[in-house]
PDB file of N, CA and C in Angstrom:
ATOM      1  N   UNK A   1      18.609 -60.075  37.775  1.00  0.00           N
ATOM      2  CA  UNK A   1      18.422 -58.787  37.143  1.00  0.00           C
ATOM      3  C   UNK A   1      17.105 -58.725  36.376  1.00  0.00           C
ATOM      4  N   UNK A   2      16.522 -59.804  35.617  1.00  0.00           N
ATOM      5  CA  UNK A   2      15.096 -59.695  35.137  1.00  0.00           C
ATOM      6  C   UNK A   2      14.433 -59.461  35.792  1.00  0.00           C
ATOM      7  N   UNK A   3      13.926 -60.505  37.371  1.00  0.00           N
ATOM      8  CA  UNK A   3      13.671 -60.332  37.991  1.00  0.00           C
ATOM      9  C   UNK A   3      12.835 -58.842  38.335  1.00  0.00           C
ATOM     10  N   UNK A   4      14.149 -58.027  38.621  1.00  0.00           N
ATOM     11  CA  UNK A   4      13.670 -56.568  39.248  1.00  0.00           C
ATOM     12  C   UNK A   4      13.561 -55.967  38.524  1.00  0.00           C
ATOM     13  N   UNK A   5      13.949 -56.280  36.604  1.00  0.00           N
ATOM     14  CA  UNK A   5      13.132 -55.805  35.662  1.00  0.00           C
ATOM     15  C   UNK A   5      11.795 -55.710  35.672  1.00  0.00           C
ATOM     16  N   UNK A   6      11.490 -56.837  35.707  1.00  0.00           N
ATOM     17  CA  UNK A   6       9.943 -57.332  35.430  1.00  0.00           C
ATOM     18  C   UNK A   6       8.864 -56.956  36.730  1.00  0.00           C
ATOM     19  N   UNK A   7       9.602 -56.562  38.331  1.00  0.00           N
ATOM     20  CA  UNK A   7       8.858 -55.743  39.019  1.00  0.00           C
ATOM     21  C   UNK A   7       9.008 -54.734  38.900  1.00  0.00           C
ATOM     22  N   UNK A   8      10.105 -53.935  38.322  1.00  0.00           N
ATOM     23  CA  UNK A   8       9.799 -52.867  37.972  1.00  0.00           C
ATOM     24  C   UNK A   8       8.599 -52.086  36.750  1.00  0.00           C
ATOM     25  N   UNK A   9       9.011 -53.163  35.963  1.00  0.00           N
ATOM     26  CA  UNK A   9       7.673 -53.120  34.707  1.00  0.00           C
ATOM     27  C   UNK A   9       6.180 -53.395  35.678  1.00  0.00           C
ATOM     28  N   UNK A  10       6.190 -54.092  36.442  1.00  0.00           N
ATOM     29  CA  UNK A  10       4.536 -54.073  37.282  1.00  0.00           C
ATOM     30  C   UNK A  10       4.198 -53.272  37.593  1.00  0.00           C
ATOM     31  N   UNK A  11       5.240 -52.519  38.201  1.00  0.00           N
ATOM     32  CA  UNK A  11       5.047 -51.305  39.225  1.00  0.00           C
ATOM     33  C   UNK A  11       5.126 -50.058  38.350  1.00  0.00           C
ATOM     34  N   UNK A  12       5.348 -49.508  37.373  1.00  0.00           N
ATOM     35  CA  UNK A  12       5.358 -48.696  36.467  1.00  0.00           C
ATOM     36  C   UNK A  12       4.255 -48.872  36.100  1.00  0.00           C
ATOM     37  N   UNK A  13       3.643 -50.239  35.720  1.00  0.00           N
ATOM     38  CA  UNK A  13       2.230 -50.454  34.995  1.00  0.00           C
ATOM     39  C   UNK A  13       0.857 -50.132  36.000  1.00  0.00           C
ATOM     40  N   UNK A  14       1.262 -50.708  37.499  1.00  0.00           N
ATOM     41  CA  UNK A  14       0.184 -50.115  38.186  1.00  0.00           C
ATOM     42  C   UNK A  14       0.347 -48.962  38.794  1.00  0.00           C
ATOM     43  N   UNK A  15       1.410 -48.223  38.429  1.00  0.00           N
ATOM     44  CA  UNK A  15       1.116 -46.509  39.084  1.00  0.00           C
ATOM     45  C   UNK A  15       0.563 -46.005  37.546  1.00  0.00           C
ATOM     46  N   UNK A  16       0.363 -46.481  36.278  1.00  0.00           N
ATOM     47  CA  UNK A  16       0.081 -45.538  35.224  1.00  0.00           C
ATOM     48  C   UNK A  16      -1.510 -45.525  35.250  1.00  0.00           C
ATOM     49  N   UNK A  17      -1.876 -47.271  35.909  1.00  0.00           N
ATOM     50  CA  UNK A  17      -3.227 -47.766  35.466  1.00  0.00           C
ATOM     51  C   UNK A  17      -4.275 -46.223  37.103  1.00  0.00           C
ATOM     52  N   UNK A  18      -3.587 -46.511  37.841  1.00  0.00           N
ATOM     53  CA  UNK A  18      -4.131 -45.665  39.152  1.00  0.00           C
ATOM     54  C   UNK A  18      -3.989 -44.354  38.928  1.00  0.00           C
ATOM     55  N   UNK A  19      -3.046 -43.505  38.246  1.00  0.00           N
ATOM     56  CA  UNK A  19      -3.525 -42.550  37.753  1.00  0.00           C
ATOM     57  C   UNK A  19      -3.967 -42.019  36.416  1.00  0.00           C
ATOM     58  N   UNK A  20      -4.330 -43.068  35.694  1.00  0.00           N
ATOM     59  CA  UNK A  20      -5.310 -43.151  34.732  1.00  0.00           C
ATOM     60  C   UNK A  20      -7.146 -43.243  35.066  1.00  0.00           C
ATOM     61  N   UNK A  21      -6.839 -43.945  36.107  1.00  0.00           N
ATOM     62  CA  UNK A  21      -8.217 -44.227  36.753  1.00  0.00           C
ATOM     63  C   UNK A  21      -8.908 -42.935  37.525  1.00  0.00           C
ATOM     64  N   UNK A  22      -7.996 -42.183  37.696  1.00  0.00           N
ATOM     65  CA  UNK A  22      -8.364 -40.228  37.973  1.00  0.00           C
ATOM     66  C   UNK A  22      -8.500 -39.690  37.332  1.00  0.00           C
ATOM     67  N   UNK A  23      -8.000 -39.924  35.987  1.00  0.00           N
ATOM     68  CA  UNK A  23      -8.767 -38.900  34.730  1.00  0.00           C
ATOM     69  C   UNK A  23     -10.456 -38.863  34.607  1.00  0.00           C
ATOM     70  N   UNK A  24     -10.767 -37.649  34.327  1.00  0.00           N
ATOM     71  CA  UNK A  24     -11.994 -37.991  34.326  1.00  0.00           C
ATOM     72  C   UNK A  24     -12.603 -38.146  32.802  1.00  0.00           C
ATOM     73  N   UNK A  25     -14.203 -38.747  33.024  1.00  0.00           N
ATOM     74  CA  UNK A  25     -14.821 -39.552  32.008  1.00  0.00           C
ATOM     75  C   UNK A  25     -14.763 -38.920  30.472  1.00  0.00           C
ATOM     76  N   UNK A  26     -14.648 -37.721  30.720  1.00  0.00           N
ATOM     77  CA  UNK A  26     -14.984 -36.964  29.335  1.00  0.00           C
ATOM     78  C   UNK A  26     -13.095 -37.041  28.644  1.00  0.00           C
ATOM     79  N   UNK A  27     -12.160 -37.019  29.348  1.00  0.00           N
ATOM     80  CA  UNK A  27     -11.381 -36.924  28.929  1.00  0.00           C
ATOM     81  C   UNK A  27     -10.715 -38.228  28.452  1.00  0.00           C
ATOM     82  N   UNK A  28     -11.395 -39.725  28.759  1.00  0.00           N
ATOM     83  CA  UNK A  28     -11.324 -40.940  28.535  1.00  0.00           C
ATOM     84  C   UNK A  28     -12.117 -41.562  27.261  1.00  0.00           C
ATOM     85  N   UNK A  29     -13.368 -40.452  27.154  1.00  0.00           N
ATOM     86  CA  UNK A  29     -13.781 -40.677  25.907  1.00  0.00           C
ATOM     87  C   UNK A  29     -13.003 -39.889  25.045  1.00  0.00           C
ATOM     88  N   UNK A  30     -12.688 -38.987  25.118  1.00  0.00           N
ATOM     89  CA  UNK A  30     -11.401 -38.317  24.086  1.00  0.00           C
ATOM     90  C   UNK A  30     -10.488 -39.253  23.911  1.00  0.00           C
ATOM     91  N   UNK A  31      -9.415 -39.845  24.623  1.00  0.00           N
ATOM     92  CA  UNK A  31      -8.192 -40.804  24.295  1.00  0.00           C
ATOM     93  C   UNK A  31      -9.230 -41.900  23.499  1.00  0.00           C
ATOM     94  N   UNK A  32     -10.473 -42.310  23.747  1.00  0.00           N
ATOM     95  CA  UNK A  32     -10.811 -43.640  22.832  1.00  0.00           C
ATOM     96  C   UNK A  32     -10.715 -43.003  21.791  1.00  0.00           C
ATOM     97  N   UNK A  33     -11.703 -41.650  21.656  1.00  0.00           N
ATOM     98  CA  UNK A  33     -11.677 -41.590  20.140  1.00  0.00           C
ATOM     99  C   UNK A  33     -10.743 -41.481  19.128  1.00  0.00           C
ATOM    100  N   UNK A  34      -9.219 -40.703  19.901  1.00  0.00           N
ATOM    101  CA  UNK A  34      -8.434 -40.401  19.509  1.00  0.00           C
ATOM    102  C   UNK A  34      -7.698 -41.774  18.947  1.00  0.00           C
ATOM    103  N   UNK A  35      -7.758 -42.737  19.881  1.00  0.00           N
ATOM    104  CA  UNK A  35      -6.859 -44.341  19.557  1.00  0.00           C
ATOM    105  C   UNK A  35      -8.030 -44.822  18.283  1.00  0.00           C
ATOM    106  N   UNK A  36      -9.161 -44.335  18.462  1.00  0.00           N
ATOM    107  CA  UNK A  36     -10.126 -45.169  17.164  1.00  0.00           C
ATOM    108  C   UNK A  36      -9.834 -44.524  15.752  1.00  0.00           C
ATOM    109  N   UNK A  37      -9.533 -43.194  16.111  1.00  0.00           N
ATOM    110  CA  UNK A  37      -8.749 -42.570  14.680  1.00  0.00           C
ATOM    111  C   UNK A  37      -7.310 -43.089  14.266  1.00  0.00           C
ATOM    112  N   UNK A  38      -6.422 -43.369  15.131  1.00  0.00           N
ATOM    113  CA  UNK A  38      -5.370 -43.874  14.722  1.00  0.00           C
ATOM    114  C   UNK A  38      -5.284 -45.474  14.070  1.00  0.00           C
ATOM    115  N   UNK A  39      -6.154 -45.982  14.562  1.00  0.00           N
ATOM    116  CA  UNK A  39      -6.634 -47.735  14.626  1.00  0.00           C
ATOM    117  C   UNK A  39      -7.322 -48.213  13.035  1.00  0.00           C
ATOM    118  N   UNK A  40      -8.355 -46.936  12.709  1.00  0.00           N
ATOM    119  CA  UNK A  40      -8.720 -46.544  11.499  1.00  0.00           C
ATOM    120  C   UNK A  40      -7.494 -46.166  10.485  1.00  0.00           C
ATOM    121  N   UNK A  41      -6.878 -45.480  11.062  1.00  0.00           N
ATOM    122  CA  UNK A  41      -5.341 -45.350  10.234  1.00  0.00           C
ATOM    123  C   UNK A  41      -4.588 -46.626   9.526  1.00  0.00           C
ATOM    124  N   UNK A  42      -4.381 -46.948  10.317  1.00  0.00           N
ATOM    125  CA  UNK A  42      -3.487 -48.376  10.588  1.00  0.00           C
ATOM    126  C   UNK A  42      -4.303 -49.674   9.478  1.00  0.00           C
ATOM    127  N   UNK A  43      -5.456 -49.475   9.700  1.00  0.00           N
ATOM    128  CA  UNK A  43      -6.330 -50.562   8.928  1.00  0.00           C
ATOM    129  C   UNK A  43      -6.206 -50.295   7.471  1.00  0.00           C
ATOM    130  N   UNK A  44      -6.721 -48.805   7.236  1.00  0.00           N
ATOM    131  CA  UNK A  44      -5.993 -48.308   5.979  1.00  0.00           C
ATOM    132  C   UNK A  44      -4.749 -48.334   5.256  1.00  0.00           C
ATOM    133  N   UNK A  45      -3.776 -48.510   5.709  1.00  0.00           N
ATOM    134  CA  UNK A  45      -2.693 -48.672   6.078  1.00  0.00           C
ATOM    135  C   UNK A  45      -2.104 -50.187   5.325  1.00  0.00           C
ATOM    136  N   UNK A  46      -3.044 -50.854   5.980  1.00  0.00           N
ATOM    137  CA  UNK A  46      -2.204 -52.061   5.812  1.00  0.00           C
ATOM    138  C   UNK A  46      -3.683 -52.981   5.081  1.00  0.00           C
ATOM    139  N   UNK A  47      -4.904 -51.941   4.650  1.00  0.00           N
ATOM    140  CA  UNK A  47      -5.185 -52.267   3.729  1.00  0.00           C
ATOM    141  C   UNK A  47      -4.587 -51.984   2.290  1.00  0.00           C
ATOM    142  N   UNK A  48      -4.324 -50.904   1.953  1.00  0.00           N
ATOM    143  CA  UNK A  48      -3.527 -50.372   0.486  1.00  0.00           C
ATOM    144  C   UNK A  48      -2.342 -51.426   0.688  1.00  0.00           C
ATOM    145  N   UNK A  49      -1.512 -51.743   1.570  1.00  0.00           N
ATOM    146  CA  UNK A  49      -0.403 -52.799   1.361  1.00  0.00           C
ATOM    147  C   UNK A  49      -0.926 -54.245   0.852  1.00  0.00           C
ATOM    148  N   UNK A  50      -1.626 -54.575   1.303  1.00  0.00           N
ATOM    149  CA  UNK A  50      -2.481 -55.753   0.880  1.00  0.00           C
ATOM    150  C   UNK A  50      -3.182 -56.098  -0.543  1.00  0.00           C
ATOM    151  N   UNK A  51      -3.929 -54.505  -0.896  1.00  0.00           N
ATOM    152  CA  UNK A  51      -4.649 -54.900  -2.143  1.00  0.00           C
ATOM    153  C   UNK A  51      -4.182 -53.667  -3.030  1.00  0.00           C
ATOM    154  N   UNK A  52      -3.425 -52.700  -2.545  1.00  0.00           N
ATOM    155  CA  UNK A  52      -2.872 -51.478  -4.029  1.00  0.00           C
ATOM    156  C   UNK A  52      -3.266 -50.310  -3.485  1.00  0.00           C
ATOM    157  N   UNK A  53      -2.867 -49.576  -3.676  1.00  0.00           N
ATOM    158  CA  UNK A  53      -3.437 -47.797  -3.870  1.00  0.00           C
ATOM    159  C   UNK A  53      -3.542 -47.013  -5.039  1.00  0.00           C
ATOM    160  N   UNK A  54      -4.868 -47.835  -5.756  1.00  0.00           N
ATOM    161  CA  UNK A  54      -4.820 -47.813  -7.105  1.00  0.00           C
ATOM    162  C   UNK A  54      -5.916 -46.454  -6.986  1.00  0.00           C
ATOM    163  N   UNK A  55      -6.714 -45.738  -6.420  1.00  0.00           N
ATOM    164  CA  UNK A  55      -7.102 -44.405  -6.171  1.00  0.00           C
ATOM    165  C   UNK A  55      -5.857 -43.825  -5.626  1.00  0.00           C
ATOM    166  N   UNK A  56      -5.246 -43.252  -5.173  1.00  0.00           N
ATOM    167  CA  UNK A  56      -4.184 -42.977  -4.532  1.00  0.00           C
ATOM    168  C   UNK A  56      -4.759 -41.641  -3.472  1.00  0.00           C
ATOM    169  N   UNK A  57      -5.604 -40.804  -4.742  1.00  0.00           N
ATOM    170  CA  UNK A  57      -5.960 -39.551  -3.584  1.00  0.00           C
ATOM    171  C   UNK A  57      -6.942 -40.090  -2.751  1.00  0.00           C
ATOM    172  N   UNK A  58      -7.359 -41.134  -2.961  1.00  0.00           N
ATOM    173  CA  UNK A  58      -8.815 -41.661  -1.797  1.00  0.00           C
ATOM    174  C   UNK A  58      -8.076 -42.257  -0.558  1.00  0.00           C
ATOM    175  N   UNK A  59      -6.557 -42.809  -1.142  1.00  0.00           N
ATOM    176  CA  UNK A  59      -5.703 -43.392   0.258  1.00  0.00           C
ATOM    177  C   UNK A  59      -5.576 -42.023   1.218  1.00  0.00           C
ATOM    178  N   UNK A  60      -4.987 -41.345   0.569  1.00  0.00           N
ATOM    179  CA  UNK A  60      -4.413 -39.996   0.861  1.00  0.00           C
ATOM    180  C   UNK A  60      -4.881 -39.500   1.849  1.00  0.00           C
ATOM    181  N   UNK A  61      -6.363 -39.300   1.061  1.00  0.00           N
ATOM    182  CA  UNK A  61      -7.689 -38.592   2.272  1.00  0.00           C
ATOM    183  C   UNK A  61      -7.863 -39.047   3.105  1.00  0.00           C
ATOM    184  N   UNK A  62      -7.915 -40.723   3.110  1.00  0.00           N
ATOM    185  CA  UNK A  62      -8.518 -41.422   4.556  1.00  0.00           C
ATOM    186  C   UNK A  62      -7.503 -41.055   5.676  1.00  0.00           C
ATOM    187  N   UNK A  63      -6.297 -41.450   5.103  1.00  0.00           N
ATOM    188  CA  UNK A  63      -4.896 -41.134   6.251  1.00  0.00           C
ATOM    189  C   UNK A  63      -5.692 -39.868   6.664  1.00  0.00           C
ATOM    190  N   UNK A  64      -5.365 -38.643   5.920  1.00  0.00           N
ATOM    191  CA  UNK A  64      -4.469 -37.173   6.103  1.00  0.00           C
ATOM    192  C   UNK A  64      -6.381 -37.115   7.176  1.00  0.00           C
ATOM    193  N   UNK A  65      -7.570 -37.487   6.914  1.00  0.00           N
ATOM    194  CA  UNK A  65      -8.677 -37.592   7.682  1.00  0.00           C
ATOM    195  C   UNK A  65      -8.147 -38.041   8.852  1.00  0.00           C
ATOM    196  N   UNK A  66      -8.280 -39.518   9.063  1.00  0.00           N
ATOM    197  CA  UNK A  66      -7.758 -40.117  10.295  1.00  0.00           C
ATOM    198  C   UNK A  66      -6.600 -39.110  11.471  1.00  0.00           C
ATOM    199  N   UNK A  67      -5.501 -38.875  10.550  1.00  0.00           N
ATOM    200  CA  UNK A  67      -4.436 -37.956  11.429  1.00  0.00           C
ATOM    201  C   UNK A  67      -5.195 -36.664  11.787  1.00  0.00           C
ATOM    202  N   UNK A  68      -5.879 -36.368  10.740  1.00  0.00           N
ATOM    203  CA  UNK A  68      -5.964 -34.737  11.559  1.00  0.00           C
ATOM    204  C   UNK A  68      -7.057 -34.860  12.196  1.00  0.00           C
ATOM    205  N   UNK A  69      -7.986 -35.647  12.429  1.00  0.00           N
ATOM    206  CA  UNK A  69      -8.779 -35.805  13.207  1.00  0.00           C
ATOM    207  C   UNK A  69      -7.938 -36.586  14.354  1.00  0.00           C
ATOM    208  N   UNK A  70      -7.503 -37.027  14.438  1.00  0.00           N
ATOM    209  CA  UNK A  70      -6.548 -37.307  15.861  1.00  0.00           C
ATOM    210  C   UNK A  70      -5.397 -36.298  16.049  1.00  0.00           C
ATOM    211  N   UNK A  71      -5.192 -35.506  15.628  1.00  0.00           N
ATOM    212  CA  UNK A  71      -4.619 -34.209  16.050  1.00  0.00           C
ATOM    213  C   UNK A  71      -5.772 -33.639  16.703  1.00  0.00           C
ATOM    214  N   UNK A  72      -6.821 -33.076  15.996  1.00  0.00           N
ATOM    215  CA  UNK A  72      -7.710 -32.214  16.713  1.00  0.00           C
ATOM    216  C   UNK A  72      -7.715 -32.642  18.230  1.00  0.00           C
ATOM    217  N   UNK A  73      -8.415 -33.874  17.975  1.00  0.00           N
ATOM    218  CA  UNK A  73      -8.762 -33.924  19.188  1.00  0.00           C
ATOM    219  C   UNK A  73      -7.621 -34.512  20.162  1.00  0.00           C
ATOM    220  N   UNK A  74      -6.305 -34.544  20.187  1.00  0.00           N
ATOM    221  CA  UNK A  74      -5.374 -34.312  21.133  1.00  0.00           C
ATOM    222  C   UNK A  74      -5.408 -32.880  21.403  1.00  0.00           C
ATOM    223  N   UNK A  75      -5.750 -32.018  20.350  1.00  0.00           N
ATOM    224  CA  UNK A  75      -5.717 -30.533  21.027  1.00  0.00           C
ATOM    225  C   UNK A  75      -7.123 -30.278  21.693  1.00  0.00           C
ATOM    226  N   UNK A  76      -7.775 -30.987  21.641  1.00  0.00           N
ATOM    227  CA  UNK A  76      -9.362 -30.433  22.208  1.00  0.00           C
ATOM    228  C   UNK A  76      -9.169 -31.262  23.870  1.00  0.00           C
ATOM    229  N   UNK A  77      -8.457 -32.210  23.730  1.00  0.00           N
ATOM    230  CA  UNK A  77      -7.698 -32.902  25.041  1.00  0.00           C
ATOM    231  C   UNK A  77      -7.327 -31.963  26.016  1.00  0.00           C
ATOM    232  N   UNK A  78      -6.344 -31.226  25.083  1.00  0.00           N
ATOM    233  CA  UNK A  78      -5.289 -30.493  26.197  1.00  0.00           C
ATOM    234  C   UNK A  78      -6.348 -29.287  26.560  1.00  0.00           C
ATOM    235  N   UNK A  79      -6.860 -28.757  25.830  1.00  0.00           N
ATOM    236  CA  UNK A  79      -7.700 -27.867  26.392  1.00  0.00           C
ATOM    237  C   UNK A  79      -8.896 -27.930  27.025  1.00  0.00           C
ATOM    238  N   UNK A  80      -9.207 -29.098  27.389  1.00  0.00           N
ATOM    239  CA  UNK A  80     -10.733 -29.183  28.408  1.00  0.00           C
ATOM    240  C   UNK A  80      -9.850 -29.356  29.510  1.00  0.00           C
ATOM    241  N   UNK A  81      -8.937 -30.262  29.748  1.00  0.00           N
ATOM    242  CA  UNK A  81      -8.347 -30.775  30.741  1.00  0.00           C
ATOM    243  C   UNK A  81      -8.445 -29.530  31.747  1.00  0.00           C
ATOM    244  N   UNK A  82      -8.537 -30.145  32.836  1.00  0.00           N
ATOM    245  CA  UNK A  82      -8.923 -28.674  34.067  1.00  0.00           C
ATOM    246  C   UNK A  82      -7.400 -28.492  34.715  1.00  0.00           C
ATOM    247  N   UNK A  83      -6.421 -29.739  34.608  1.00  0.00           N
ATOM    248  CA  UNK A  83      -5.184 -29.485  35.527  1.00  0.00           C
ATOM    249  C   UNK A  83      -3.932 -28.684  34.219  1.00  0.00           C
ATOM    250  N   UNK A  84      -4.782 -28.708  33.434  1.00  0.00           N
ATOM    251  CA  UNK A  84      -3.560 -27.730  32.415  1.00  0.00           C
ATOM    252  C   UNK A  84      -3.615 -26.102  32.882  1.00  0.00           C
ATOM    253  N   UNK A  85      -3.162 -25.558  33.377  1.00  0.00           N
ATOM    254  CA  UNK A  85      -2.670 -24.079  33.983  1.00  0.00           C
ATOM    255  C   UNK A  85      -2.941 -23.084  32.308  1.00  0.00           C
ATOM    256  N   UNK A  86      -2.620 -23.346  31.359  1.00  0.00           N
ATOM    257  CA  UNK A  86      -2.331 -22.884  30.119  1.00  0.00           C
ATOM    258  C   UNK A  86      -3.844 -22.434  29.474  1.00  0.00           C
ATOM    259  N   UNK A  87      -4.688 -23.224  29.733  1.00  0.00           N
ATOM    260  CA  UNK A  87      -5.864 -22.934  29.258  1.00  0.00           C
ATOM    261  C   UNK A  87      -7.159 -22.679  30.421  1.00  0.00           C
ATOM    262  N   UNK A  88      -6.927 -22.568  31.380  1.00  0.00           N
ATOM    263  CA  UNK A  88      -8.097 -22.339  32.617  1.00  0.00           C
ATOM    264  C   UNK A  88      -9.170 -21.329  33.146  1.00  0.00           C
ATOM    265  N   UNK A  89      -8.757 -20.108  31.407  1.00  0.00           N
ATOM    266  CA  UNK A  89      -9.654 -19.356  31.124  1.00  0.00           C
ATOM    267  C   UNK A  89     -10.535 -19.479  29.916  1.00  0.00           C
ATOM    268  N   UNK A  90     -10.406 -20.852  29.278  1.00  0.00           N
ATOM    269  CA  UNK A  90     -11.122 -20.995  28.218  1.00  0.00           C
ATOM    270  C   UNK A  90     -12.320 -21.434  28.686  1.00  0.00           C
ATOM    271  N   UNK A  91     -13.254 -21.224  28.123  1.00  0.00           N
ATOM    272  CA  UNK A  91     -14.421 -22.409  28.601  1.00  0.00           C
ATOM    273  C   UNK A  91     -14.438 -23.799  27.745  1.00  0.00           C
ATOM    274  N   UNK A  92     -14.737 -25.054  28.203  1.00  0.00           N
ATOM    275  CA  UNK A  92     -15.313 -26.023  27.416  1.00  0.00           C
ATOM    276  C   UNK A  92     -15.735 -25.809  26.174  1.00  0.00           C
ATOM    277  N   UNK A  93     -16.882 -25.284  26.318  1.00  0.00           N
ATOM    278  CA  UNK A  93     -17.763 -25.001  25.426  1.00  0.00           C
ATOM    279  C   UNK A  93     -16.848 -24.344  23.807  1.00  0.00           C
ATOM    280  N   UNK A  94     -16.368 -23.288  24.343  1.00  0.00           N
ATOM    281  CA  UNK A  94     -15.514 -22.665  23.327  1.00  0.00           C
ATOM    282  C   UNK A  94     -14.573 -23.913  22.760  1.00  0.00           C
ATOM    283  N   UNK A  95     -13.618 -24.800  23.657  1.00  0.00           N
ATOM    284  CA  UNK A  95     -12.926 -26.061  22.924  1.00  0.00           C
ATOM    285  C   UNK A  95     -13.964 -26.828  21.810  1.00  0.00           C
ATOM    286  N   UNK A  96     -14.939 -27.326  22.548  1.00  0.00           N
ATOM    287  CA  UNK A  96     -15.623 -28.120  22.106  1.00  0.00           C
ATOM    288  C   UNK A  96     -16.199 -27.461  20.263  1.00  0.00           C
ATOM    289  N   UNK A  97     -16.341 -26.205  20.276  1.00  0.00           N
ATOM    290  CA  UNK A  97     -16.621 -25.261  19.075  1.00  0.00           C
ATOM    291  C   UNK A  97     -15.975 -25.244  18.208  1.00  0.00           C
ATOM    292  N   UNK A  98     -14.460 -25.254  18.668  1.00  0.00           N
ATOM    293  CA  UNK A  98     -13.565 -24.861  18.122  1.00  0.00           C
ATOM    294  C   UNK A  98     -13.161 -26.523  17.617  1.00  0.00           C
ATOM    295  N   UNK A  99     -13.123 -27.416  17.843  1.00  0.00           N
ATOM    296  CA  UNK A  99     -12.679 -28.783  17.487  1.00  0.00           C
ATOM    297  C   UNK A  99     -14.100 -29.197  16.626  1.00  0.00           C
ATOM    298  N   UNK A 100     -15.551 -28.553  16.465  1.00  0.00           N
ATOM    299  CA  UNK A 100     -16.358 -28.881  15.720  1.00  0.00           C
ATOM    300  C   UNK A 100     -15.790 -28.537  14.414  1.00  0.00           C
ATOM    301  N   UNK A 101     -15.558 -26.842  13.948  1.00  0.00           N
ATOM    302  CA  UNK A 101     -14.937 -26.081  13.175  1.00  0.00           C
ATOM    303  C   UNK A 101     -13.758 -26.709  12.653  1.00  0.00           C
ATOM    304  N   UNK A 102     -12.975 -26.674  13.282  1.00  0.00           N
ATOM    305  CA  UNK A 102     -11.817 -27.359  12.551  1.00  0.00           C
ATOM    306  C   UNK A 102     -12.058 -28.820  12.238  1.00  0.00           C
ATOM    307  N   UNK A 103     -13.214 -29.486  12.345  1.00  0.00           N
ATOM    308  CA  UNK A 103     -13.231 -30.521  11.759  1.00  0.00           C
ATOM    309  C   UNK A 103     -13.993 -30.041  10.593  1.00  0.00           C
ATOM    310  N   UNK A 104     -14.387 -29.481  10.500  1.00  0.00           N
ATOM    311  CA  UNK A 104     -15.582 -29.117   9.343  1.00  0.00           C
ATOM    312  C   UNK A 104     -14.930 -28.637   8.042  1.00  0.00           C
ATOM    313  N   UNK A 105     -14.002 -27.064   8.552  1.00  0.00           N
ATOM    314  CA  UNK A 105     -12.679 -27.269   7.460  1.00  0.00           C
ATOM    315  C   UNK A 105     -11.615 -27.939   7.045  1.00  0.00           C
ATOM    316  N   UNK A 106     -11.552 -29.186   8.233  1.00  0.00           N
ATOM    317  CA  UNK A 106     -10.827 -30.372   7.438  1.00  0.00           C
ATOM    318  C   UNK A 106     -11.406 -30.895   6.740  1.00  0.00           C
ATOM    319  N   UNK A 107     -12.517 -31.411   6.869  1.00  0.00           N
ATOM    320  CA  UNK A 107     -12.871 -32.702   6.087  1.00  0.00           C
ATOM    321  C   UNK A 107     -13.491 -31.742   4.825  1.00  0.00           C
ATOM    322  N   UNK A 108     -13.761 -30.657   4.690  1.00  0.00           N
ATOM    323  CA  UNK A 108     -14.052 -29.835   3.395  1.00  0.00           C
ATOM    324  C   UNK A 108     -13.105 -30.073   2.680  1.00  0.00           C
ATOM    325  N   UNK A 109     -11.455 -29.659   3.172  1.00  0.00           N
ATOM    326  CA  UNK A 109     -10.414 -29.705   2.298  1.00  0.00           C
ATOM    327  C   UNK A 109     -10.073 -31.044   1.853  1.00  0.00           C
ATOM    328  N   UNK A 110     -10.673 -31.992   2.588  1.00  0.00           N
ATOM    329  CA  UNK A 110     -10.393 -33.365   2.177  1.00  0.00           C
ATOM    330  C   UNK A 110     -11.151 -34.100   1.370  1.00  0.00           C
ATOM    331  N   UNK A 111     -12.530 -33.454   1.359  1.00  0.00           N
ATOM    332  CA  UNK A 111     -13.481 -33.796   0.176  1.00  0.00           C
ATOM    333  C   UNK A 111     -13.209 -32.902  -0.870  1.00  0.00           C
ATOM    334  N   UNK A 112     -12.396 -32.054  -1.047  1.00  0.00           N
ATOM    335  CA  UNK A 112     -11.909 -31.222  -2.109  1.00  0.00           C
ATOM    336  C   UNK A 112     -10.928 -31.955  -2.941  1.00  0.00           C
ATOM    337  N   UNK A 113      -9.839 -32.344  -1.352  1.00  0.00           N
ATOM    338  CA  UNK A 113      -9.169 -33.347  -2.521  1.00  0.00           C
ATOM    339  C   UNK A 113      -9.282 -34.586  -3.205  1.00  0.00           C
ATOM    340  N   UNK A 114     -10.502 -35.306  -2.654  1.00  0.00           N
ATOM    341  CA  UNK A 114     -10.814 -36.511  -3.708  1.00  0.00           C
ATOM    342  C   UNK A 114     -10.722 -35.889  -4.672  1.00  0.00           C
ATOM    343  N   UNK A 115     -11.490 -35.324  -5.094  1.00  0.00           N
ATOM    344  CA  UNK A 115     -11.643 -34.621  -6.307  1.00  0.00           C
ATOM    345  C   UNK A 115     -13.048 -34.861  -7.289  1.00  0.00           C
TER     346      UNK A 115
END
């Protein structure tokens, strides 16, 4: 029974890696950046566990930064993507605008809240 566990786990792993390998380039640099915001998270994370969160709103910001900048750009994801039906009258360009902007009023509100 492991056995056909463990080919089944291969075979799950190389149909994800082959149609991963069809995404195209722009949308591969999106998932990095998106995993480098979360990764940045995580470091933060388990830096304050380590040495204190003796600023507390400076912890705050880096997270609530990190997440919503990896929100954005899961939504700037879904909307370049060409096989999403939902957005195939937007242009690029307009995503790409629109994920500049909303980063701009995030990180305003987040340099607001350092304080």
């Amino acid at each position: 029974m492991a056995r056909s566990t463990g080919e089944d786990a291969q075979a799950l792993f190389h149909s994800l890696r082959s149609a991963y390998a069809a995404t195209p380039k722009n949308l591969k640099i999106i998932d990095l950046y998106v995993a480098f915001a979360v990764f940045t998270a995580l470091i933060q994370v388990a830096y304050m566990a380590m040495v204190g969160s003796f600023p507390f709103n400076s912890f705050l910001s880096g997270i609530l930064s990190c997440t919503g900048t990896a929100v954005l750009a899961v939504c700037l994801r879904i909307q370049v993507n060409k096989e999403n039906k939902e957005f195939k009258d937007l242009p690029p360009e307009r995503a790409y605008a629109d994920f500049v902007l909303c980063n701009l009023v995030l990180h305003l509100v987040i340099m607001n809240f350092l304080g």
